[in-house]
C-alpha atoms as a PDB file:
ATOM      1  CA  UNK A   1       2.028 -10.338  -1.271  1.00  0.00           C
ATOM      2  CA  UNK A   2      -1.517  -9.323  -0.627  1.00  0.00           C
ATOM      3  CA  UNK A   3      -1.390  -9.384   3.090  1.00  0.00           C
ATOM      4  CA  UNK A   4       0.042  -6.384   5.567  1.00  0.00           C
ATOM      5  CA  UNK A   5      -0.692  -6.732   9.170  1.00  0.00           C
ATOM      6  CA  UNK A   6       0.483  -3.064  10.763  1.00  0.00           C
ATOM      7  CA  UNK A   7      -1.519   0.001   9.739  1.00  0.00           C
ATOM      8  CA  UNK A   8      -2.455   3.368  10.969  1.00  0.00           C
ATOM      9  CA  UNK A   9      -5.022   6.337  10.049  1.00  0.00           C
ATOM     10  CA  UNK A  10      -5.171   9.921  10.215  1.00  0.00           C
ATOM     11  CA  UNK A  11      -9.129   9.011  12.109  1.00  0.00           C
ATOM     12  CA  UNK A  12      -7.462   7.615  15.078  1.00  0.00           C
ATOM     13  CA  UNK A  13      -3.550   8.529  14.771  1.00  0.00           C
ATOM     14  CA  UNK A  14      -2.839  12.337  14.870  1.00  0.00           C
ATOM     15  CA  UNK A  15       0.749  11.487  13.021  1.00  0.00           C
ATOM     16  CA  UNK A  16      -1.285   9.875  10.085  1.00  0.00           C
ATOM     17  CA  UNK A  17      -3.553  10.523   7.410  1.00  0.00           C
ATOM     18  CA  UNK A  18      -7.180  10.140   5.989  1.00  0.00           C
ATOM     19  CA  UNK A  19     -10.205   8.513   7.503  1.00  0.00           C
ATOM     20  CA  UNK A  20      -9.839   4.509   8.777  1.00  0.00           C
ATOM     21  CA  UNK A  21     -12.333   3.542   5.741  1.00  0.00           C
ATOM     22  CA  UNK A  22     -10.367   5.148   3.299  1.00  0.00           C
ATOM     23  CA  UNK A  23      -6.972   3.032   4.048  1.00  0.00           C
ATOM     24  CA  UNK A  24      -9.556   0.026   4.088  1.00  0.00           C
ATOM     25  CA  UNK A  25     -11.099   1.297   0.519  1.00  0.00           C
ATOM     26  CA  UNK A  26      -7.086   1.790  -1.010  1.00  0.00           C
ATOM     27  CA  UNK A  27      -6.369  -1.919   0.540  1.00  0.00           C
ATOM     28  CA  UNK A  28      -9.013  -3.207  -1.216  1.00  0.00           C
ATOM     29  CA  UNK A  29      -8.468  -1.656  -4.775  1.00  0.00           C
ATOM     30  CA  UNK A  30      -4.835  -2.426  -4.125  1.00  0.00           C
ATOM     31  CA  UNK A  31      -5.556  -6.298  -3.772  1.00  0.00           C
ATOM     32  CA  UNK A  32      -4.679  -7.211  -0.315  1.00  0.00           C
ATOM     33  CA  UNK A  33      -6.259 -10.116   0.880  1.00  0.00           C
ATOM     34  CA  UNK A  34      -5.625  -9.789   4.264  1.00  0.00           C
ATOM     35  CA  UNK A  35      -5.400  -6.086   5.858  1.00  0.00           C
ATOM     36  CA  UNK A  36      -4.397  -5.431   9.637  1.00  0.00           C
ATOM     37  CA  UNK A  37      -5.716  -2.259  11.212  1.00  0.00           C
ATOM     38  CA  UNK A  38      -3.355  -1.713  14.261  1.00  0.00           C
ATOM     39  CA  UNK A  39      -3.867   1.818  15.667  1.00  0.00           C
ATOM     40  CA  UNK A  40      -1.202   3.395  18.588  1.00  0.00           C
ATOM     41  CA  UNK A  41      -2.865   2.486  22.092  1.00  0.00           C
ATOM     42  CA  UNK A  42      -3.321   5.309  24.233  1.00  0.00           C
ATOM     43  CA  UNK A  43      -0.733   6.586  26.323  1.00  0.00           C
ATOM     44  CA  UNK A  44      -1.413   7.963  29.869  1.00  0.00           C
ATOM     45  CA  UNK A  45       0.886  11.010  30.813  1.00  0.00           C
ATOM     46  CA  UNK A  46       0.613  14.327  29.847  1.00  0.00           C
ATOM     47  CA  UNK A  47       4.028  14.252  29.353  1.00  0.00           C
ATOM     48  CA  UNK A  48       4.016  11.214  26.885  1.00  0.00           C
ATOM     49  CA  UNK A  49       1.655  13.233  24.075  1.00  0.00           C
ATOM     50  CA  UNK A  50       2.972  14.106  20.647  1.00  0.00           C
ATOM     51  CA  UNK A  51       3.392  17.740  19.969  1.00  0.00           C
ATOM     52  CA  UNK A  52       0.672  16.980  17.409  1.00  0.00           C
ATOM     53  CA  UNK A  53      -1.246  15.947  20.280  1.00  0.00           C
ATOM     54  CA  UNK A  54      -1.591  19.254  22.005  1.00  0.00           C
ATOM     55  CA  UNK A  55      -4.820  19.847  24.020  1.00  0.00           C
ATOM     56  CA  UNK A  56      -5.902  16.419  23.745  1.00  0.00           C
ATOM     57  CA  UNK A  57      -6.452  15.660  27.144  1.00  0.00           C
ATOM     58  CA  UNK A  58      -6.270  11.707  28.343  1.00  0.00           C
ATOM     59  CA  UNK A  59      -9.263  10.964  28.760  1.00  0.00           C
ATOM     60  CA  UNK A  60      -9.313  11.863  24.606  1.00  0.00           C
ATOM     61  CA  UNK A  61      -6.596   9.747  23.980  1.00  0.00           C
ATOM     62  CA  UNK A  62      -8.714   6.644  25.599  1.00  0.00           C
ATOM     63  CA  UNK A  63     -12.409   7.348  23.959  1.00  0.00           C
ATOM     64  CA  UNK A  64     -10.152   7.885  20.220  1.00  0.00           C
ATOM     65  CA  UNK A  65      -8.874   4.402  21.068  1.00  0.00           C
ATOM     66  CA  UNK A  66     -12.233   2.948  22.032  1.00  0.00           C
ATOM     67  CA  UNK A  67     -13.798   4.046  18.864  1.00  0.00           C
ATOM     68  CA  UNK A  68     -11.137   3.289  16.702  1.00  0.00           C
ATOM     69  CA  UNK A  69     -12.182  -0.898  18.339  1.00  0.00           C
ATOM     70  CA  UNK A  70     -15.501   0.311  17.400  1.00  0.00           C
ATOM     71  CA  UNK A  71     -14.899   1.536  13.657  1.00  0.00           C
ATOM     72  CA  UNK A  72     -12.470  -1.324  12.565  1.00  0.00           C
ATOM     73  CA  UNK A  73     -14.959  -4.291  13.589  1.00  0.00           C
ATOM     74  CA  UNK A  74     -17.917  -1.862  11.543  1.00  0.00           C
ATOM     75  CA  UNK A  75     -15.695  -1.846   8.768  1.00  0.00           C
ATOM     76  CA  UNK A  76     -14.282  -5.504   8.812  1.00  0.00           C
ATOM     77  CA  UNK A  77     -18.352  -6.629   9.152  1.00  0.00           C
ATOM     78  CA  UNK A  78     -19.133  -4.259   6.200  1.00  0.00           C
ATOM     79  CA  UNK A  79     -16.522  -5.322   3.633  1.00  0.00           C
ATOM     80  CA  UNK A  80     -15.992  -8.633   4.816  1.00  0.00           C
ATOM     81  CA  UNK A  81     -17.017 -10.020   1.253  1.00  0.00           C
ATOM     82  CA  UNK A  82     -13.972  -8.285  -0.195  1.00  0.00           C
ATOM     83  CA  UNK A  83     -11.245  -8.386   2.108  1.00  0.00           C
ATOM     84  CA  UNK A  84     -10.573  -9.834   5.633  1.00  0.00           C
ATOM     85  CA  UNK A  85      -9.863  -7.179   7.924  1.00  0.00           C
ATOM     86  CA  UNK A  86      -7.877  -8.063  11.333  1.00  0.00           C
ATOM     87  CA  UNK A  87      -8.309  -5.736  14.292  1.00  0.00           C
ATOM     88  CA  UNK A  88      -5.080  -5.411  16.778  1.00  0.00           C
ATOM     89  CA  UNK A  89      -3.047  -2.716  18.527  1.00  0.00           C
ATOM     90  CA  UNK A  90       0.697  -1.587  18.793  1.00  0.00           C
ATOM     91  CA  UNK A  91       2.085  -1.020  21.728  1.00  0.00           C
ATOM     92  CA  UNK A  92       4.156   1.572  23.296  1.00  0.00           C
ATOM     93  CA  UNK A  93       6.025   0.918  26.882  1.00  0.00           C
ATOM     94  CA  UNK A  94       7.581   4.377  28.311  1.00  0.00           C
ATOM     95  CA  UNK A  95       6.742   3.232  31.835  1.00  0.00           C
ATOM     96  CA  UNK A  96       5.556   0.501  33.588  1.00  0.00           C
ATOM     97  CA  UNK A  97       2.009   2.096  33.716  1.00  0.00           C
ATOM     98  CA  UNK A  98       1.583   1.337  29.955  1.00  0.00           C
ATOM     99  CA  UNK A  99       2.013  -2.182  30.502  1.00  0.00           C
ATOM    100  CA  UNK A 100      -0.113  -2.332  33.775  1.00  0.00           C
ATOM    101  CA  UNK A 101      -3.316   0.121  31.296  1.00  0.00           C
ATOM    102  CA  UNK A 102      -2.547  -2.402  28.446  1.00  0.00           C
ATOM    103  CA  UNK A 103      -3.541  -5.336  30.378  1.00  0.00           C
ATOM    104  CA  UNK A 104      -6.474  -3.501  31.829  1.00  0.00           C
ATOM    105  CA  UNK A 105      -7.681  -2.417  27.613  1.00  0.00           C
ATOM    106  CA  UNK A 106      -6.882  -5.763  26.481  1.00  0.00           C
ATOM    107  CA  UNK A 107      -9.682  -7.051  29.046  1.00  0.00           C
ATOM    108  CA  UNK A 108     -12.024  -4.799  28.679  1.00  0.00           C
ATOM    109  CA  UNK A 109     -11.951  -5.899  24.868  1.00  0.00           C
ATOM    110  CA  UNK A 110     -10.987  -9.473  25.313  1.00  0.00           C
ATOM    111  CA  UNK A 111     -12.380 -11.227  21.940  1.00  0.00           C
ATOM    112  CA  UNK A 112     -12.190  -7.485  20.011  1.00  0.00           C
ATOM    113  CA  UNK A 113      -8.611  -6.812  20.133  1.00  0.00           C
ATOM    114  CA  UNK A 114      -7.113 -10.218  18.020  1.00  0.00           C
ATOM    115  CA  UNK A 115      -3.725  -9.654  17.939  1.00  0.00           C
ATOM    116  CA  UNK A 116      -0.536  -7.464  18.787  1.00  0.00           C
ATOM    117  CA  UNK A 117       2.100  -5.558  17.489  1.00  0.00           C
ATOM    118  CA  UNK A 118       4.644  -5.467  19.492  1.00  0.00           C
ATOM    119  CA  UNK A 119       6.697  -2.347  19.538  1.00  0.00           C
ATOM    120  CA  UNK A 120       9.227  -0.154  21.198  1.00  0.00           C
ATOM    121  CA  UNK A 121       9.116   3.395  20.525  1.00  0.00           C
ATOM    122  CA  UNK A 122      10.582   5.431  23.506  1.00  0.00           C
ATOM    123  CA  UNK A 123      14.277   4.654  25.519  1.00  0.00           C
ATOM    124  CA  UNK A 124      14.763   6.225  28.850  1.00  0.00           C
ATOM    125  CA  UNK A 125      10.999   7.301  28.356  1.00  0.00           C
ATOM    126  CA  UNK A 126      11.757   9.576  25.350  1.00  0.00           C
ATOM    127  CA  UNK A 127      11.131   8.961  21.842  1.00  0.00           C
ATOM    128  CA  UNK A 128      13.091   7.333  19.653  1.00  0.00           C
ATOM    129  CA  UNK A 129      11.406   7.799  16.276  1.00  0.00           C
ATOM    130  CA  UNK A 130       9.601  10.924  16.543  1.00  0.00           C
ATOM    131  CA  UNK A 131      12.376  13.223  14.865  1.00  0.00           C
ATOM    132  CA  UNK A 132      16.472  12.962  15.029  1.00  0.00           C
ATOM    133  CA  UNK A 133      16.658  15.429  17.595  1.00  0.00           C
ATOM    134  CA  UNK A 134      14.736  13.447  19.600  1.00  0.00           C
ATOM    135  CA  UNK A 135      16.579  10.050  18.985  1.00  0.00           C
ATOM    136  CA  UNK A 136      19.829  11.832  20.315  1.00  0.00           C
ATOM    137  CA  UNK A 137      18.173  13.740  23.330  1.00  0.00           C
ATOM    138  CA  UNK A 138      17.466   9.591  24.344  1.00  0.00           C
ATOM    139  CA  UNK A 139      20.767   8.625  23.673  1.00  0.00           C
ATOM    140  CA  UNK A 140      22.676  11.540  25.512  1.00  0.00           C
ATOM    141  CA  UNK A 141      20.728  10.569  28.594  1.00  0.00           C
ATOM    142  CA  UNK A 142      22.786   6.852  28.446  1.00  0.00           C
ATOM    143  CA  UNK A 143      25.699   6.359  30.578  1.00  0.00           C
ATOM    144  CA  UNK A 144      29.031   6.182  29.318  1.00  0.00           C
ATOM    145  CA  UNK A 145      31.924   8.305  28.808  1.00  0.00           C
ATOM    146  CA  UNK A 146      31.958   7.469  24.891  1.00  0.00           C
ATOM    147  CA  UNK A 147      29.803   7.861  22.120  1.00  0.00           C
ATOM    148  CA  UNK A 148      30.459   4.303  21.716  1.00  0.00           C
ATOM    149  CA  UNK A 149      29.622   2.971  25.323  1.00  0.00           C
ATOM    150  CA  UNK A 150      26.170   5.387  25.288  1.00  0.00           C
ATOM    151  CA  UNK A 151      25.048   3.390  21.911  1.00  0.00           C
ATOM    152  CA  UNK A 152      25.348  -0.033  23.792  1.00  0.00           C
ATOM    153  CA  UNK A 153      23.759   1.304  26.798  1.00  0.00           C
ATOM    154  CA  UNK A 154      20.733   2.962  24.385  1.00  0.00           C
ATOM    155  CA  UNK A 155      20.744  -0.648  22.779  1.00  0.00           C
ATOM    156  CA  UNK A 156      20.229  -2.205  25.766  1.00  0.00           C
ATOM    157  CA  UNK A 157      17.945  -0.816  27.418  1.00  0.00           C
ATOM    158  CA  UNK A 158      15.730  -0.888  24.134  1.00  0.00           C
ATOM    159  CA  UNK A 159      16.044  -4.699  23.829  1.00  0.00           C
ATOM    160  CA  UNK A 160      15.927  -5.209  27.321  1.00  0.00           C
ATOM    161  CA  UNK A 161      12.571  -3.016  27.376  1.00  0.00           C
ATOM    162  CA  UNK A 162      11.201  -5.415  23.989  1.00  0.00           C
ATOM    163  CA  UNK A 163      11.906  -8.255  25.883  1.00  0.00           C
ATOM    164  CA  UNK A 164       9.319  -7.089  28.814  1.00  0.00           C
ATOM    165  CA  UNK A 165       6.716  -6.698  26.435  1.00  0.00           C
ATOM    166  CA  UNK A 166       7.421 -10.522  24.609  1.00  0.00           C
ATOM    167  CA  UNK A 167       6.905 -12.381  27.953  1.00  0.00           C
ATOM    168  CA  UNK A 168       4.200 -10.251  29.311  1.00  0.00           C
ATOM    169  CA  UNK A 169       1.866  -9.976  26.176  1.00  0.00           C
ATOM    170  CA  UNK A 170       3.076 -12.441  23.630  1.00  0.00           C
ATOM    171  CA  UNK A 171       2.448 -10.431  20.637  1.00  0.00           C
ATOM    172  CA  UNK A 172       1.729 -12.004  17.840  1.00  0.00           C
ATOM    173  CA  UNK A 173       4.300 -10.049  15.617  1.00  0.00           C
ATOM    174  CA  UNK A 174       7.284  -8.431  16.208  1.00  0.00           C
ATOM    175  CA  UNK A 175       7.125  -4.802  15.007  1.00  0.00           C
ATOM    176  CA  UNK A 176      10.140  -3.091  13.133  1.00  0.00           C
ATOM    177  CA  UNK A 177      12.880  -5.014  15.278  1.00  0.00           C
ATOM    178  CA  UNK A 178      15.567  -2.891  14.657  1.00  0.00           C
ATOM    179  CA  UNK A 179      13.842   0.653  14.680  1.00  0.00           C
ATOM    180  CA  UNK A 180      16.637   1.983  17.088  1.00  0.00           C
ATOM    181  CA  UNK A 181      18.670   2.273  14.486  1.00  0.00           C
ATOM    182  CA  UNK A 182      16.371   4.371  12.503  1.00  0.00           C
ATOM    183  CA  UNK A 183      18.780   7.257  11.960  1.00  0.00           C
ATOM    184  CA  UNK A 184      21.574   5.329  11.967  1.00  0.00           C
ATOM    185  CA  UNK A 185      20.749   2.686   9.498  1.00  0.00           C
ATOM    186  CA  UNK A 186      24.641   1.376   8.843  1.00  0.00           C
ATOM    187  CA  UNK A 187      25.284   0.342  12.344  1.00  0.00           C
ATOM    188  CA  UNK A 188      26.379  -3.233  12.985  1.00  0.00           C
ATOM    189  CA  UNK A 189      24.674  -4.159  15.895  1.00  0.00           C
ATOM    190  CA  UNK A 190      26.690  -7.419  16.495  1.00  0.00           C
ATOM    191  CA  UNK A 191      29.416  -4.817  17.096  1.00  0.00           C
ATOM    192  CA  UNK A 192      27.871  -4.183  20.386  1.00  0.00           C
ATOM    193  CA  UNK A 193      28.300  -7.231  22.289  1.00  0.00           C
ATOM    194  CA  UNK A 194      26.324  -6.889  25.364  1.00  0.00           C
ATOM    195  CA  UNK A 195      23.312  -5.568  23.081  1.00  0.00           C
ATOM    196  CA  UNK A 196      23.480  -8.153  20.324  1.00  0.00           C
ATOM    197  CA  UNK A 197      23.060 -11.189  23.531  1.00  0.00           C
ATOM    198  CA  UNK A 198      19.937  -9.290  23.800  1.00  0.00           C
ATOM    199  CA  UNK A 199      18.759  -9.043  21.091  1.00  0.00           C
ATOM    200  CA  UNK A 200      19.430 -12.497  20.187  1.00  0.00           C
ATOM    201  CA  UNK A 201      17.349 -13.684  23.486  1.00  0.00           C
ATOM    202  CA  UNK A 202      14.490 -11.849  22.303  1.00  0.00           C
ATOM    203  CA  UNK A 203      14.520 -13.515  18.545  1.00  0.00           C
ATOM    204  CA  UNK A 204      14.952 -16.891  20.389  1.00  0.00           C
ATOM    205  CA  UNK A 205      12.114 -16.024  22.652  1.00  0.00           C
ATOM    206  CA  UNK A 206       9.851 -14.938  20.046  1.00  0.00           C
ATOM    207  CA  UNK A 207      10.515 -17.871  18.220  1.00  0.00           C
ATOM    208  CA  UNK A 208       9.955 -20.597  20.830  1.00  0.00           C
ATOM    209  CA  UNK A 209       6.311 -19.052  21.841  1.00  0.00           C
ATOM    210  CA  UNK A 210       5.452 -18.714  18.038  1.00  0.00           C
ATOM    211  CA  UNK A 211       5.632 -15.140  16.789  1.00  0.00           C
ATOM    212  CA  UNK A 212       5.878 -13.943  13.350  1.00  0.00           C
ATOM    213  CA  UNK A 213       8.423 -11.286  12.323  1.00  0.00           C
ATOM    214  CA  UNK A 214       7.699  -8.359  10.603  1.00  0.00           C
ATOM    215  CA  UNK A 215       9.092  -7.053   7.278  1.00  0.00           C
ATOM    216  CA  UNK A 216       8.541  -3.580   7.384  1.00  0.00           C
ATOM    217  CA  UNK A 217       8.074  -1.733   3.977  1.00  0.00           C
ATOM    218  CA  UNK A 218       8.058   1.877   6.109  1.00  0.00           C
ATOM    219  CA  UNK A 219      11.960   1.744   6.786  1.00  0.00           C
ATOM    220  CA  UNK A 220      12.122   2.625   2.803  1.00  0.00           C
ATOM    221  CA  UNK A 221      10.172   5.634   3.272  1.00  0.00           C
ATOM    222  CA  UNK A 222      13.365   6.632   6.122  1.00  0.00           C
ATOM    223  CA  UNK A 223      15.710   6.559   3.220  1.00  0.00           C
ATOM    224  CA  UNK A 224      16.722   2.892   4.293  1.00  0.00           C
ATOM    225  CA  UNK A 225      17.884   0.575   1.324  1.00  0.00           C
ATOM    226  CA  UNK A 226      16.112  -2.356   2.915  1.00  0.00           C
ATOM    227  CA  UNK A 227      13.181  -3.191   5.031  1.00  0.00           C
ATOM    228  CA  UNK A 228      13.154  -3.327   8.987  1.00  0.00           C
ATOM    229  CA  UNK A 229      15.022  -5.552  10.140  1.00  0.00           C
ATOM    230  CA  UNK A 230      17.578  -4.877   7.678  1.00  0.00           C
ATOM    231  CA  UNK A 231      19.757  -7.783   6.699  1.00  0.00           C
ATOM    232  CA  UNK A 232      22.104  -8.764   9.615  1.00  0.00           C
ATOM    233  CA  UNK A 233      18.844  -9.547  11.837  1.00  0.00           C
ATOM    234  CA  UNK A 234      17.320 -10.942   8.862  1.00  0.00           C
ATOM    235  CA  UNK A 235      19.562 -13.620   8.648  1.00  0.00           C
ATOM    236  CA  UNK A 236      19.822 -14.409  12.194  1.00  0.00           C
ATOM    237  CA  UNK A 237      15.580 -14.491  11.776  1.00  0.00           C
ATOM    238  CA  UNK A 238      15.935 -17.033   9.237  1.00  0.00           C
ATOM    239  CA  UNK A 239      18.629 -19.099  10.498  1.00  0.00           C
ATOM    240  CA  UNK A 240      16.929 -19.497  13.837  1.00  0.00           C
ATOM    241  CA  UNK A 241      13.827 -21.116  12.361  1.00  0.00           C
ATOM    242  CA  UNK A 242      12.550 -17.454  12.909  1.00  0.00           C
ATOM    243  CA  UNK A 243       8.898 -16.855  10.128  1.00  0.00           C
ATOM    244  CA  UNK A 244       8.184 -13.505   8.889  1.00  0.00           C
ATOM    245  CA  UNK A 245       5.210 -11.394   7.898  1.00  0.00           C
ATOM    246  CA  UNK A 246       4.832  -8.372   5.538  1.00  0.00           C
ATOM    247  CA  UNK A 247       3.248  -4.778   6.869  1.00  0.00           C
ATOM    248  CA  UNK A 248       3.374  -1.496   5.193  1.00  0.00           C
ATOM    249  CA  UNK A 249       2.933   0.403   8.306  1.00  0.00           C
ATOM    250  CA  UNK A 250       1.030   2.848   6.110  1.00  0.00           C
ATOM    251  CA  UNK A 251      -0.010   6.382   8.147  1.00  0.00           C
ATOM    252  CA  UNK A 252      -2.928   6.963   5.649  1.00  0.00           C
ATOM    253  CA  UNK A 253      -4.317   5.846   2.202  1.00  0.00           C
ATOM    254  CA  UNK A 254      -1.595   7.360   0.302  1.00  0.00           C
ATOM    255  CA  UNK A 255       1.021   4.297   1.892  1.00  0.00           C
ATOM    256  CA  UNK A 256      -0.614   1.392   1.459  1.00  0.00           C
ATOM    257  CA  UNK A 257       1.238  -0.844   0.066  1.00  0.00           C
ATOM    258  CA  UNK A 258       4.018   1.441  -0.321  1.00  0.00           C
ATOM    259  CA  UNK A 259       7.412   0.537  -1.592  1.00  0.00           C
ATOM    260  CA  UNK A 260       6.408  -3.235  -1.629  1.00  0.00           C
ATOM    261  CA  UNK A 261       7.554  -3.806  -4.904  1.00  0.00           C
ATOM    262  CA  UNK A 262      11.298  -3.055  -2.656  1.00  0.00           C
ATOM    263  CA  UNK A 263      10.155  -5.103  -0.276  1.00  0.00           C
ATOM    264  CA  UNK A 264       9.758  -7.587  -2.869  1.00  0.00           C
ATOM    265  CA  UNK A 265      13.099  -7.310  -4.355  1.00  0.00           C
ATOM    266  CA  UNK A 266      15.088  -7.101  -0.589  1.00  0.00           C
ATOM    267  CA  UNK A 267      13.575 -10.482  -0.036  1.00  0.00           C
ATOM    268  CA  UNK A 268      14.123 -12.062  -3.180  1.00  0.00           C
ATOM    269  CA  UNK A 269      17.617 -10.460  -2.471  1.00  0.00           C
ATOM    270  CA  UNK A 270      17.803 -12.164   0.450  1.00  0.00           C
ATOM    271  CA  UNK A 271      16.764 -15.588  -0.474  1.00  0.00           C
ATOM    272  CA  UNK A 272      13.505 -15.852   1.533  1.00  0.00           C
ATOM    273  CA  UNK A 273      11.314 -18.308   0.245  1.00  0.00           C
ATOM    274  CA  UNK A 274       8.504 -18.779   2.375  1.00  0.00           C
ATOM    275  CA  UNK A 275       6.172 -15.865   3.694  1.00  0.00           C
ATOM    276  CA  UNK A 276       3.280 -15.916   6.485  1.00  0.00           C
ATOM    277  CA  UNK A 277       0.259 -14.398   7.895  1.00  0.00           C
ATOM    278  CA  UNK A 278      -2.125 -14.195  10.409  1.00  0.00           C
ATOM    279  CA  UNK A 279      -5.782 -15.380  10.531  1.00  0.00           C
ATOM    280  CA  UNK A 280      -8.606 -16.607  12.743  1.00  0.00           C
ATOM    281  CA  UNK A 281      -8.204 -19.676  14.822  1.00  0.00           C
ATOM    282  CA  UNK A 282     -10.803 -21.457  17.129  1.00  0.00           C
ATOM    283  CA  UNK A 283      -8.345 -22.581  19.008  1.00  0.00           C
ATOM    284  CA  UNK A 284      -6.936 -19.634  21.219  1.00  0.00           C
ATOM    285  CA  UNK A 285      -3.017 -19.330  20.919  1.00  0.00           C
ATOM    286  CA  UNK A 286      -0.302 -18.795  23.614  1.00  0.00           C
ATOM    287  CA  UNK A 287      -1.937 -15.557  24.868  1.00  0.00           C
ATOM    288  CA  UNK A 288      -5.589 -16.596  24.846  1.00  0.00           C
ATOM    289  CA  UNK A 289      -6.400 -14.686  21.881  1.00  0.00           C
ATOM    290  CA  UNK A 290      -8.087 -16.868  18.579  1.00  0.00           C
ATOM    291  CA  UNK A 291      -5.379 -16.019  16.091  1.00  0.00           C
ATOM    292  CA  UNK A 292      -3.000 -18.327  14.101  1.00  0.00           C
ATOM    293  CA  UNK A 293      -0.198 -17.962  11.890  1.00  0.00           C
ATOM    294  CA  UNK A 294      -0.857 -19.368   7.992  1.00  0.00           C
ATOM    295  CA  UNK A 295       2.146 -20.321   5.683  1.00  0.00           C
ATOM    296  CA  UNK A 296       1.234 -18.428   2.171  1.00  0.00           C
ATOM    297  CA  UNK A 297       0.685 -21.014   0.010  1.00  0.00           C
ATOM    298  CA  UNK A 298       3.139 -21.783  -3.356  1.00  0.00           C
ATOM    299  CA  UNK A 299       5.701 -19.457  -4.668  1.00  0.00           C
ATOM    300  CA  UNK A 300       4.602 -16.014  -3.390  1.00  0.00           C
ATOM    301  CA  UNK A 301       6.841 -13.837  -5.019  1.00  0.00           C
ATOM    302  CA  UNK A 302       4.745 -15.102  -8.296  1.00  0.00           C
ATOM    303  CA  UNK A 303       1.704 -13.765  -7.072  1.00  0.00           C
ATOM    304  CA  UNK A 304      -0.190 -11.906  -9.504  1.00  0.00           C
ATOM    305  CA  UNK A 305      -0.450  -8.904  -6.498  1.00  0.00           C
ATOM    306  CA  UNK A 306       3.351  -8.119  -7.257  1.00  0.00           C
ATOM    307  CA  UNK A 307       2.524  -6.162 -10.794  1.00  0.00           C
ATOM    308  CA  UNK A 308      -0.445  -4.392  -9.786  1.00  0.00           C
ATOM    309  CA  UNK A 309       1.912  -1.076  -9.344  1.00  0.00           C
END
């Protein structure tokens, strides 16, 4: 479908690739119709940089964020005749300052910053995505006396973390639900029973204040054979009256819109039949910001966009 609403660049992302206006230029030969530019907000320890990040001091972090805001509204003004460009941010929560800073950037670019992705990517204020070592440094740190019991505990506490950032920001899509099971892809999280209530609160949440999901092409590129969330939270999504909303999460030109020809097949797999996206509204939504989901009209996965690759 020619909309993706999650996107990063090389410009403004030191993990990524290639300049801002080159991901706009490939989503625009690609066909997308709709293109969200949604660039890492800053974070504000020393101890919370990348490796990749070395030497950047903070104050760095907060101007590259700044002119990213700057950039994306130049670009969605300049090619505005041949695609619509939306401007957001994803989040990060490691500590409780992230939230506090994010509520400070998000007013000093009220009407700029039009919508949020809202992700986790750190549990016990490590990273959970960054590499495998990583992932099980986080999950060593949980207490338990089993392998088993640590995994529920790591579960937890990243649900329990999501949930902060639903009822304090509202964001207007939920980004790649399941991504703490990134490197383990075949667990069954409604094995883990004090987890799964969690998670289930936060789809019910999300769902009742009118967020859209995420489909996640990126989890291919992770050696996944679906999409985040794979299919067990898909189908609690769906059954819940939950609506979802493609992204390709692409780090750079070279990943936009990939793999979603998969992403295609997983949902037609799946039996999804209807598909949504985000546009302008005049009327602001639950968190003040002018933003609305749109059903995608007729039978989507007959879209001319889908043979293009």
């Amino acid at each position: 479908m020619p909309y993706s609403h999650h996107s990063h660049s090389g410009q403004f992302c030191r993990h990524a690739a290639g300049s801002l206006e080159d991901v706009v230029l490939e989503a625009i030969r690609s066909g997308f119709e709709v293109y969200g530019l949604t660039e890492h907000v800053p974070r504000y320890r020393i101890e919370d940089l990348y490796p990749e990040e070395a030497g950047m001091d903070l104050q760095a972090l907060h101007d590259q964020f700044d002119a990213f805001v700057y950039e994306a509204h130049r670009l969605k003004a300049r090619y505005a005749s041949q695609i619509t460009l939306l401007v957001g941010l994803e989040t990060d929560y490691i500590t409780s300052i992230d939230l506090d800073q994010l509520d400070a950037l998000l007013e000093r670019n009220r009407g700029r910053i039009e919508y949020i992705v809202g992700s986790i990517h750190h549990v016990g204020e490590i990273p959970i995505d960054f590499d495998v070592d990583t992932f099980r440094k986080s999950l060593a740190q949980q207490p338990g006396t089993s392998e088993n019991e640590r995994m529920e505990n790591f579960l937890c506490r990243y649900f329990d973390a999501q949930f902060h950032v639903l009822q304090r920001f509202h964001p207007e899509l939920i980004g790649h639900l399941d991504l703490c099971r990134l490197y383990h892809p075949e667990i069954r999280l409604s094995d883990y029973s004090r987890s799964w209530k969690r998670l289930k609160r936060n789809i019910s949440y999300a769902i009742e204040y009118g967020a859209l999901f995420e489909v996640n092409a990126a989890a291919f590129r992770k050696n996944w054979n679906t999409a985040y969330p794979a299919e067990d939270l898909l189908k609690v999504i769906l059954q819940d009256g939950g609506r979802l909303a493609l992204s390709d999460d692409s780090h750079g030109p070279h990943a936009v819109g990939l793999n979603y020809r998969r992403l295609l097949e997983y949902l037609r797999r799946e039996g999804v039949s209807e598909l949504w996206y985000l546009q302008f509204s005049e009327s602001p939504n639950k968190a003040g910001r002018n933003i609305q989901a749109v059903k995608a009209p007729g039978e989507w996965w007959n879209h001319s966009f889908w043979n293009k690759e």
